[in-house]
Protein backbone atom coordinates (compact mmCIF):
# COMPACT_ATOMS: atom_id res chain seq x y z
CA UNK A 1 -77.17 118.18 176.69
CA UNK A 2 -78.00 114.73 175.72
CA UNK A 3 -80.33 112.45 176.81
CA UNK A 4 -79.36 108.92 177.41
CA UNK A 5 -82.06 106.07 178.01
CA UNK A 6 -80.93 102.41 179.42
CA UNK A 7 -82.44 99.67 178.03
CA UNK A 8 -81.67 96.29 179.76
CA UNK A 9 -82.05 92.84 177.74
CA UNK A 10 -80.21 90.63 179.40
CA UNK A 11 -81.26 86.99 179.45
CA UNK A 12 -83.57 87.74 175.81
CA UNK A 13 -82.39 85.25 173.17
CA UNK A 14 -82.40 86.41 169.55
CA UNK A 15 -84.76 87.88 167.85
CA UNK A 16 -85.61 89.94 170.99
CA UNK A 17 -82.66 92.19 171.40
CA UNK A 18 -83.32 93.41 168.01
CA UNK A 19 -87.17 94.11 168.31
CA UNK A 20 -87.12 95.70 171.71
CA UNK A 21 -84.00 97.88 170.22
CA UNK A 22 -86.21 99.08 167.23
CA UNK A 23 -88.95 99.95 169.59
CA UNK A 24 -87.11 101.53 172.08
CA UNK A 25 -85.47 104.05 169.35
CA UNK A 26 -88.70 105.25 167.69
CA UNK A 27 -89.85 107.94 170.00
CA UNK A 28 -85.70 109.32 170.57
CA UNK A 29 -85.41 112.75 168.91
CA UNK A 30 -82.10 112.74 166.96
CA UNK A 31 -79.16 113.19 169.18
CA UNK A 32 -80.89 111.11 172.09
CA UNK A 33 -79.04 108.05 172.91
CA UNK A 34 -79.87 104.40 173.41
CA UNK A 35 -77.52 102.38 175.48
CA UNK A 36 -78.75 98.88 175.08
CA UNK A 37 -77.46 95.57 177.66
CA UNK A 38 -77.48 92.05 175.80
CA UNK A 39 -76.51 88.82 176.65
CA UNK A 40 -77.70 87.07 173.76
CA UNK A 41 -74.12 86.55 172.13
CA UNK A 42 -76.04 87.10 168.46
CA UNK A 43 -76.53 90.76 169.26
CA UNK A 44 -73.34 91.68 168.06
CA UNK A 45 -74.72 90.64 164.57
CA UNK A 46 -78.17 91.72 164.95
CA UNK A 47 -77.87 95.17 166.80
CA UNK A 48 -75.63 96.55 164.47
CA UNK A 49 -77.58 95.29 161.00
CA UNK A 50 -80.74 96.79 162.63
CA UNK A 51 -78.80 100.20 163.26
CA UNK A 52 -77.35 99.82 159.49
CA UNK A 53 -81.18 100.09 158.05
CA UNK A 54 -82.47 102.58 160.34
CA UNK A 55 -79.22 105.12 159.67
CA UNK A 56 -78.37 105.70 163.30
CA UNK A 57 -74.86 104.92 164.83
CA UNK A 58 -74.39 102.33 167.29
CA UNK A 59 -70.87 101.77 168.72
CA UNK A 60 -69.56 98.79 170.83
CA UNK A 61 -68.65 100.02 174.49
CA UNK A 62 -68.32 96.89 176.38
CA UNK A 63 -67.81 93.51 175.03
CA UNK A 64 -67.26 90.72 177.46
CA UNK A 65 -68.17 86.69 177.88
CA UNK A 66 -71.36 87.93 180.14
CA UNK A 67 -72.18 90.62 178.56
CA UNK A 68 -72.28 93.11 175.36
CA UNK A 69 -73.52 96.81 175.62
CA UNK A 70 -74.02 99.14 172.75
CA UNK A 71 -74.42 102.74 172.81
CA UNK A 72 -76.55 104.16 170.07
CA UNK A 73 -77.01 107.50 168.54
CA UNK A 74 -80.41 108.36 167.04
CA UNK A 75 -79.54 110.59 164.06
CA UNK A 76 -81.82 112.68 161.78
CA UNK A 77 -84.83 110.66 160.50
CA UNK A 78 -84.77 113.52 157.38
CA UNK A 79 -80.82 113.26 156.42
CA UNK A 80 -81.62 111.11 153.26
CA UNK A 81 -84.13 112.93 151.88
């Protein structure tokens, strides 16, 4: 069964999406789930190239002129090593 948190950050401009994102994924256990709401229209850059260096997977599920919500998988801190 996995666990899926909500984290809402609408109305943060850039570079708050991002941090609060990081934050938010440190204490997941791999397999937990992050599903993040942004406004800021720069998340679509940012989110992603956070999720790129910290080796999770982060997929686009909504996508809209009010609103942009990502759904990310925390994967196994030890794969790379």
């Amino acid at each position: 069964m996995t666990t899926t948190t909500i984290l809402d950050l609408t109305g943060l401009k850039c570079p708050l999406p991002a941090l609060k994102t990081r934050k938010a994924l440190k204490p997941l256990k791999a397999g937990e789930r992050l599903e993040v709401h942004c406004t800021d229209p720069l998340s679509v850059i940012d989110i992603p190239n956070l999720i790129r260096e910290t080796g999770d997977m982060v997929e686009i599920t909504e996508r809209s002129e009010t609103r942009i919500v990502f759904l990310i998988e925390k994967q196994d801190g030890a794969a790379g090593s």
